[in-house]
Protein backbone atom coordinates (compact mmCIF):
# COMPACT_ATOMS: atom_id res chain seq x y z
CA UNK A 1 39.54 -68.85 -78.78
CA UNK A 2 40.82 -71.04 -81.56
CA UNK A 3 38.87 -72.50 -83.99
CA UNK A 4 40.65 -75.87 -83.81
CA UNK A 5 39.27 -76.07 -79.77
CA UNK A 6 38.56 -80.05 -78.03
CA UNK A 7 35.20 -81.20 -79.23
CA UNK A 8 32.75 -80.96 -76.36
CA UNK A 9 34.40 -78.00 -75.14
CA UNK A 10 32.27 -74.64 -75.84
CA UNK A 11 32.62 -70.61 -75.99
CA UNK A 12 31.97 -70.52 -72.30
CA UNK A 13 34.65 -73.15 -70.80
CA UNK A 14 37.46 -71.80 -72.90
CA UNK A 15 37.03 -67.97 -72.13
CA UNK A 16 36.83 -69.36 -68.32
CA UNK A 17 39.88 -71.40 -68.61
CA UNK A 18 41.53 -68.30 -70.22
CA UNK A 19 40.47 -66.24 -67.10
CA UNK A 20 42.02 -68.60 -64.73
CA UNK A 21 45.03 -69.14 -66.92
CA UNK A 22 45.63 -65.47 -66.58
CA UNK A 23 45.31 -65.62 -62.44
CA UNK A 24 47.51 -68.38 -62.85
CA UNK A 25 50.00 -65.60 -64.89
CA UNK A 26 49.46 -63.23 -62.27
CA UNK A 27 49.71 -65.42 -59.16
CA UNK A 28 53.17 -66.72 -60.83
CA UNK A 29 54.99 -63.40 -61.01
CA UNK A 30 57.77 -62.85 -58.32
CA UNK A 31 56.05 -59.28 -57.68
CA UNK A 32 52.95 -60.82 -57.36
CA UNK A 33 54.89 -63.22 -54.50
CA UNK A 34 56.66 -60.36 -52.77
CA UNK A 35 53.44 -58.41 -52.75
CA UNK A 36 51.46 -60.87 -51.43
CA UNK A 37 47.89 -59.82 -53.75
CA UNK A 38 45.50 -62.07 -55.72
CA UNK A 39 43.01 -61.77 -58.45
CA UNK A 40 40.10 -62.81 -59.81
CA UNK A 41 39.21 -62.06 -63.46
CA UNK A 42 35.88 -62.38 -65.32
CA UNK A 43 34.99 -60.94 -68.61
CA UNK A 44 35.86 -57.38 -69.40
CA UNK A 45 36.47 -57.21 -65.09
CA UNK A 46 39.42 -58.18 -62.51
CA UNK A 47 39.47 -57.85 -58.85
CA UNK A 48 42.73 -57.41 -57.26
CA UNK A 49 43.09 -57.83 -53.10
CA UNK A 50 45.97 -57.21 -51.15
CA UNK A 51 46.69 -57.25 -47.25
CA UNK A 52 48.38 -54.54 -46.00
CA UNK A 53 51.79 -54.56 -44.26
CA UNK A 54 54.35 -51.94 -43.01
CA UNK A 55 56.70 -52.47 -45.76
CA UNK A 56 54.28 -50.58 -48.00
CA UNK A 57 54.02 -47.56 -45.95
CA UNK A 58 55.64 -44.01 -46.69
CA UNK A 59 57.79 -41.98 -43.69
CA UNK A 60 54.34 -40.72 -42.97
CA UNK A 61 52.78 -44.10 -41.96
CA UNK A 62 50.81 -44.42 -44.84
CA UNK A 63 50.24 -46.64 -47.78
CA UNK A 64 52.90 -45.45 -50.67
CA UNK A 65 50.97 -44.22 -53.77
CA UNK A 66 53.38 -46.99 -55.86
CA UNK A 67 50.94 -49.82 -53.84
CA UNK A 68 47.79 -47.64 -55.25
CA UNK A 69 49.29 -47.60 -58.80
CA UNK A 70 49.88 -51.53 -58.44
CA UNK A 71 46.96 -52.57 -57.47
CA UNK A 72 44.88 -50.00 -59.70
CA UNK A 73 46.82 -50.91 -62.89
CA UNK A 74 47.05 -54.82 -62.35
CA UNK A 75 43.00 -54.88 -61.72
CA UNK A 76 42.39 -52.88 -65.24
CA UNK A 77 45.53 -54.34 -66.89
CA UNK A 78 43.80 -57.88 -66.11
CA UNK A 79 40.11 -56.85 -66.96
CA UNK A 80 41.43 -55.40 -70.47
CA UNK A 81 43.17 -59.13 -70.99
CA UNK A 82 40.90 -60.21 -70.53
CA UNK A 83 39.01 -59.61 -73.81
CA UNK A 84 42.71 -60.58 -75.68
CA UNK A 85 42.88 -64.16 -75.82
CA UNK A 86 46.10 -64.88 -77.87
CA UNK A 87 48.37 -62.19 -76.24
CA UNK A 88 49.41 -60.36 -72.98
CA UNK A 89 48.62 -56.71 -73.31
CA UNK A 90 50.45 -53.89 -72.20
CA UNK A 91 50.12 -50.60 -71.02
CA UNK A 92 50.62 -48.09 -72.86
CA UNK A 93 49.67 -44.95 -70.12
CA UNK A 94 48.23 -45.24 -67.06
CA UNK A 95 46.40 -42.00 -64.53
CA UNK A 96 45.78 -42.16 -61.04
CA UNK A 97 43.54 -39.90 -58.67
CA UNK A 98 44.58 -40.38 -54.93
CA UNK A 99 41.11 -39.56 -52.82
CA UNK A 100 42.24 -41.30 -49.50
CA UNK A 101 44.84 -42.18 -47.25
CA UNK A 102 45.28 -45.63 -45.89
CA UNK A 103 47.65 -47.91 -43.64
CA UNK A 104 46.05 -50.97 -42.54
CA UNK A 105 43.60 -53.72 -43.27
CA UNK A 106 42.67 -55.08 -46.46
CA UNK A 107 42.52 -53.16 -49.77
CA UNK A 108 40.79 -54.56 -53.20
CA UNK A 109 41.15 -52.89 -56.75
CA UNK A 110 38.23 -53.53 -58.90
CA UNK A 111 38.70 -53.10 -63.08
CA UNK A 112 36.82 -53.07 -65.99
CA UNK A 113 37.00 -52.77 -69.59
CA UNK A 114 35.54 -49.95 -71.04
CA UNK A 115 36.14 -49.59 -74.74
CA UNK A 116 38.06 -51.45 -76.97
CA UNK A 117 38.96 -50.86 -80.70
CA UNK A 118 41.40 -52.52 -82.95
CA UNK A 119 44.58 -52.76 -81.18
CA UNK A 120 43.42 -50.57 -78.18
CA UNK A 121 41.71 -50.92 -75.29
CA UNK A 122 40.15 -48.63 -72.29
CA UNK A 123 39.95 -50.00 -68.73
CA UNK A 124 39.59 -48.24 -65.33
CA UNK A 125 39.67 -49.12 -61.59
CA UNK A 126 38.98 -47.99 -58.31
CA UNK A 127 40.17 -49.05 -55.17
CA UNK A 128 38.65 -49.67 -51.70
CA UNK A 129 39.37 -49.77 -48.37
CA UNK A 130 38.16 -52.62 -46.22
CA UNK A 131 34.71 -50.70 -45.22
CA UNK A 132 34.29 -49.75 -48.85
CA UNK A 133 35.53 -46.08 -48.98
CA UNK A 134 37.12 -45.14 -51.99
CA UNK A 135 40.54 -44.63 -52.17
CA UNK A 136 41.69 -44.11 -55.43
CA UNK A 137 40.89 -44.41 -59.41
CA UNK A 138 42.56 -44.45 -62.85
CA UNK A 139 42.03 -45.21 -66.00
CA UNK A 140 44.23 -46.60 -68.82
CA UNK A 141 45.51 -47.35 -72.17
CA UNK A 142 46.73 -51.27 -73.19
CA UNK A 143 47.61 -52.52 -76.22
CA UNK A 144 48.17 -55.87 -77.85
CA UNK A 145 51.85 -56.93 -77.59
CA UNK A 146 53.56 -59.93 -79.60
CA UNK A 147 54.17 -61.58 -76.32
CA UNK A 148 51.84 -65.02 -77.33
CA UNK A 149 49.87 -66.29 -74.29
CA UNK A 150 51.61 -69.34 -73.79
CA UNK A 151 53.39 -71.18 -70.93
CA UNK A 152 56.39 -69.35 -70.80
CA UNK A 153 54.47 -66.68 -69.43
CA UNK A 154 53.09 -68.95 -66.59
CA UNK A 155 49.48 -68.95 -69.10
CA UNK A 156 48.92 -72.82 -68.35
């Protein structure tokens, strides 16, 4: 974080307070709303939940692979911010591999950083059914962006 941080305050508070300032970005985002999910980030990791409803399924009665993508990208999107403290990344390519089918209960994305490197950085995710089965993975590619982490963004 900055070098001109509150006295009394150390490494450890601030990179908390920037995790929950980023589930506070999340959380604020109408798609975020209209989706219903929530998050929890920690360092290098995010853990995305949602709760399944028929507006996400396909003519086939299942979850819609968009909902996979979502969920998969948001959990490794968050867990690669969260090792950027002044700026929202983006992504720059994300790959999923569908493994299951799903259309009710409760599903939860779980991301983590894997490399990072000057402007770039590696995450991946996999996602879970409610009894733990795997339903899907990815992997992706953020980079830094000039958007600053600020309150416009909700980063408060």
């Amino acid at each position: 974080m900055s070098a001109g941080s509150e006295v009394g305050r150390g490494p450890d508070l601030e990179i908390e307070e920037h995790f929950r300032k980023l589930e506070r970005v999340y959380a604020t985002a109408p798609v975020t709303q209209w989706f219903g999910t929530s998050i929890a980030v920690g360092d290098g990791t995010a853990e995305v939940r949602l709760t399944l409803r028929p507006e996400f399924h396909h003519a086939a009665g299942s979850v819609h692979g968009s909902v996979y993508f979502r969920l998969l990208d948001d959990a490794a999107f968050f867990a690669a911010n969260s090792r950027v403290t002044d700026v929202l990344v983006l992504t720059v390519s994300y790959t999923v591999h569908f493994t299951r089918p799903v259309a009710i209960g409760n599903i939860r994305s779980v991301g983590r950083t894997v490399h990072q490197s000057g402007r770039l950085l590696l995450a991946e995710s996999h996602l879970f059914d409610s009894d733990g089965r795997l339903l899907g993975q990815g992997s992706g590619t953020f980079t830094r962006s000039s958007i600053r982490l600020d309150a416009a963004i909700g980063y408060t």
